[in-house]
Protein backbone atom coordinates (compact mmCIF):
# COMPACT_ATOMS: atom_id res chain seq x y z
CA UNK A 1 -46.28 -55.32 80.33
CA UNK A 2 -42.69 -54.30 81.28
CA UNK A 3 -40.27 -52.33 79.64
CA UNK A 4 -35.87 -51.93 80.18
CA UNK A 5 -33.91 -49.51 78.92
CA UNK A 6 -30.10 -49.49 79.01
CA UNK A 7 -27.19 -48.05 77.15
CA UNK A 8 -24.23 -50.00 76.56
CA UNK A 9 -20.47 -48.65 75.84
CA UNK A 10 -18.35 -50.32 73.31
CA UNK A 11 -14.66 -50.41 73.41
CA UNK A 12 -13.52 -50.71 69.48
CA UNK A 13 -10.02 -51.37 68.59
CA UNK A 14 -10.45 -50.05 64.92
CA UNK A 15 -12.43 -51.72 62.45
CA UNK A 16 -13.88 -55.09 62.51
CA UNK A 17 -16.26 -57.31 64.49
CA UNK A 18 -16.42 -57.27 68.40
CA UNK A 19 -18.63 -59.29 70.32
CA UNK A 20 -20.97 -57.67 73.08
CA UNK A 21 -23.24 -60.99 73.23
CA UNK A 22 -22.06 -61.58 77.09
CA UNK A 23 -23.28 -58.72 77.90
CA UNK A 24 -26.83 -58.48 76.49
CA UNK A 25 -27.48 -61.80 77.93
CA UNK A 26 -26.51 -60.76 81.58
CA UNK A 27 -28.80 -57.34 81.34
CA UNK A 28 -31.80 -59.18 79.66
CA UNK A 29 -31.60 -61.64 82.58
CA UNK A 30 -31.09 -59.24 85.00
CA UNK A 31 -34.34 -57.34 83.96
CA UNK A 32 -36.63 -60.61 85.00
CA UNK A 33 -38.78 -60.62 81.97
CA UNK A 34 -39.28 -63.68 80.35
CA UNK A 35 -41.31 -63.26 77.32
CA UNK A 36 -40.79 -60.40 74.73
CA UNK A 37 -38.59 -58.08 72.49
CA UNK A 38 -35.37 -56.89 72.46
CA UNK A 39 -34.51 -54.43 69.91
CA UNK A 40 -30.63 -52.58 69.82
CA UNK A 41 -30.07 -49.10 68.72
CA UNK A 42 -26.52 -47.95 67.56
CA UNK A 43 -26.43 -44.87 67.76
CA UNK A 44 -23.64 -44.11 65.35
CA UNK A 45 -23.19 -43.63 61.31
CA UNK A 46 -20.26 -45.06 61.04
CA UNK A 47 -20.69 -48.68 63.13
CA UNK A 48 -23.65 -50.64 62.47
CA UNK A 49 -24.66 -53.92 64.11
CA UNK A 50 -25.22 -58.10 62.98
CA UNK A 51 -26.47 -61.24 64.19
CA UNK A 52 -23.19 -63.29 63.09
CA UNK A 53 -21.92 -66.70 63.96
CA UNK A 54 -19.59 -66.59 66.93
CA UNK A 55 -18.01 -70.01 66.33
CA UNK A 56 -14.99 -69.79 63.81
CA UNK A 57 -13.25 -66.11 63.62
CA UNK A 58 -12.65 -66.66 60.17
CA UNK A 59 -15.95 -65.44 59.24
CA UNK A 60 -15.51 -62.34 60.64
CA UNK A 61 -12.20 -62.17 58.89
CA UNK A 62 -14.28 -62.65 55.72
CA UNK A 63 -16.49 -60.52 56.46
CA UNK A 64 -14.50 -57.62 56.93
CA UNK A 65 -12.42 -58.17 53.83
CA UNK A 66 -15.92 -58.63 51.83
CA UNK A 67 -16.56 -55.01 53.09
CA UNK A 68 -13.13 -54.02 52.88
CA UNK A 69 -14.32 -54.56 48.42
CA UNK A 70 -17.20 -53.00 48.63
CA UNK A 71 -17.03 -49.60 50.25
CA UNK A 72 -12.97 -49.32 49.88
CA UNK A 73 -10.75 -46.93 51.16
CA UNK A 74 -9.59 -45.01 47.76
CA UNK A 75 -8.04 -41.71 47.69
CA UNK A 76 -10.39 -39.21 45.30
CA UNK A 77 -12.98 -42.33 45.04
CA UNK A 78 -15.51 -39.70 47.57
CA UNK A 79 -16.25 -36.37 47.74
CA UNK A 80 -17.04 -36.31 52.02
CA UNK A 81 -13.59 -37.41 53.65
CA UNK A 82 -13.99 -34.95 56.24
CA UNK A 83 -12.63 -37.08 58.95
CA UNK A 84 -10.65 -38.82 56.83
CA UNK A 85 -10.08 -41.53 53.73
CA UNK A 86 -11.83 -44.22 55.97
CA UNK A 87 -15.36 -41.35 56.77
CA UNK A 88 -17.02 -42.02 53.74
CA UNK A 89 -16.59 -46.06 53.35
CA UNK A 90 -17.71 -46.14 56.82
CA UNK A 91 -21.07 -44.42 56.04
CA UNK A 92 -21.42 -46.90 53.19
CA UNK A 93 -20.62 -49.68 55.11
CA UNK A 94 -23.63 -48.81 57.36
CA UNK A 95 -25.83 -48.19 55.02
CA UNK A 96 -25.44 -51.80 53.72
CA UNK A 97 -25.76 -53.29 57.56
CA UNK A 98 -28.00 -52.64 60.27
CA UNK A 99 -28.01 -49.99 62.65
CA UNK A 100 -30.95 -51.52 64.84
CA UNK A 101 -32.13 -55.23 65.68
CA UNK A 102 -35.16 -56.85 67.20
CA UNK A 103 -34.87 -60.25 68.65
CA UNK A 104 -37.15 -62.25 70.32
CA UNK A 105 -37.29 -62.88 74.16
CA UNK A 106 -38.18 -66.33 75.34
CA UNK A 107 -37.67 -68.12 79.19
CA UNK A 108 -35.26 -64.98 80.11
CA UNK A 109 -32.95 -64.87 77.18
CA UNK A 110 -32.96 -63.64 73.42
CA UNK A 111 -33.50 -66.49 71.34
CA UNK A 112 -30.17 -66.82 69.01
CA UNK A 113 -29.07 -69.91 67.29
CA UNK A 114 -26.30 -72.21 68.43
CA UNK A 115 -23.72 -70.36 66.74
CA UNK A 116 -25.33 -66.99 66.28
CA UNK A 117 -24.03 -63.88 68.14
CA UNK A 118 -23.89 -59.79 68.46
CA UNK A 119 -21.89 -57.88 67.14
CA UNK A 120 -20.80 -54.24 67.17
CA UNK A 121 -19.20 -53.45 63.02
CA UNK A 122 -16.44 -51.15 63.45
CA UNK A 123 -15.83 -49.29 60.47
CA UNK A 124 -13.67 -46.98 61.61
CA UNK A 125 -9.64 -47.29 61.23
CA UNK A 126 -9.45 -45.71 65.09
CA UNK A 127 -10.45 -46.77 68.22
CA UNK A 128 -13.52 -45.66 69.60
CA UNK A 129 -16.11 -45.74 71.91
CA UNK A 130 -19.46 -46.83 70.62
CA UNK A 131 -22.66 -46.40 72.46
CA UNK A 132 -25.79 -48.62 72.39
CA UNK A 133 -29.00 -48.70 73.38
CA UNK A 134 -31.12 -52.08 74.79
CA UNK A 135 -35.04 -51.53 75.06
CA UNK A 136 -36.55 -54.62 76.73
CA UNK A 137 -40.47 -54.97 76.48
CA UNK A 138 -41.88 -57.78 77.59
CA UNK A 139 -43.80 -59.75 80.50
CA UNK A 140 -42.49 -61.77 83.60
């Protein structure tokens, strides 16, 4: 049994979906194991992570306005704002997502569906820099 570890940077351009499948696939190949688990660790409260379809970006439009209703932005809505109106909506938002995943390994790559890919959440109005983690355990 093998095990990988690698942390990942981010680039965010303010909230919404970005895509970091690319990526993941090149470091899980890299690593030379070909059966086992992948699980991803963001290590942030206020971006979370999905499995999402990469194939039409109107889904991730949709998405974001779905969240955009349920954890809004409203001034006096929250008691924390200390980084702002957008701090506490981005905690929510979270909350309701994932901040980890575990996907399976198989012949060298994570098994995801046809359209299915990863996905850093923003949920932050700002840019940032998010940070996360790949553990790869597996055998050759």
């Amino acid at each position: 049994m093998r095990q990988a570890l690698h942390e990942l940077s981010i680039e965010t351009r303010g909230k919404g979906l970005v895509d970091f499948t690319r990526p993941v696939l090149a470091w899980v190949a890299d690593q030379g194991i070909t059966t086992g688990l992948l699980t991803l660790w963001c290590t942030h409260t206020s971006a979370s992570l999905t499995v999402q379809e990469n194939a039409s970006p109107e889904v991730l439009t949709d998405i974001a306005r779905y969240f955009d209703t349920i954890a809004p932005e409203a001034p006096g809505r929250y008691v924390h704002d200390d980084e702002g109106p957008d701090d506490m909506p981005a905690h929510l938002r979270t909350m309701l997502t994932n901040t980890q995943l575990t996907i399976p390994v198989a012949s060298g790559r994570p098994v995801l569906g046809t359209w299915q890919g990863l996905y850093l959440f923003e949920h932050r109005r700002r840019p940032h820099r998010r940070q996360v983690v790949l553990h790869l355990l597996g055998e050759a």
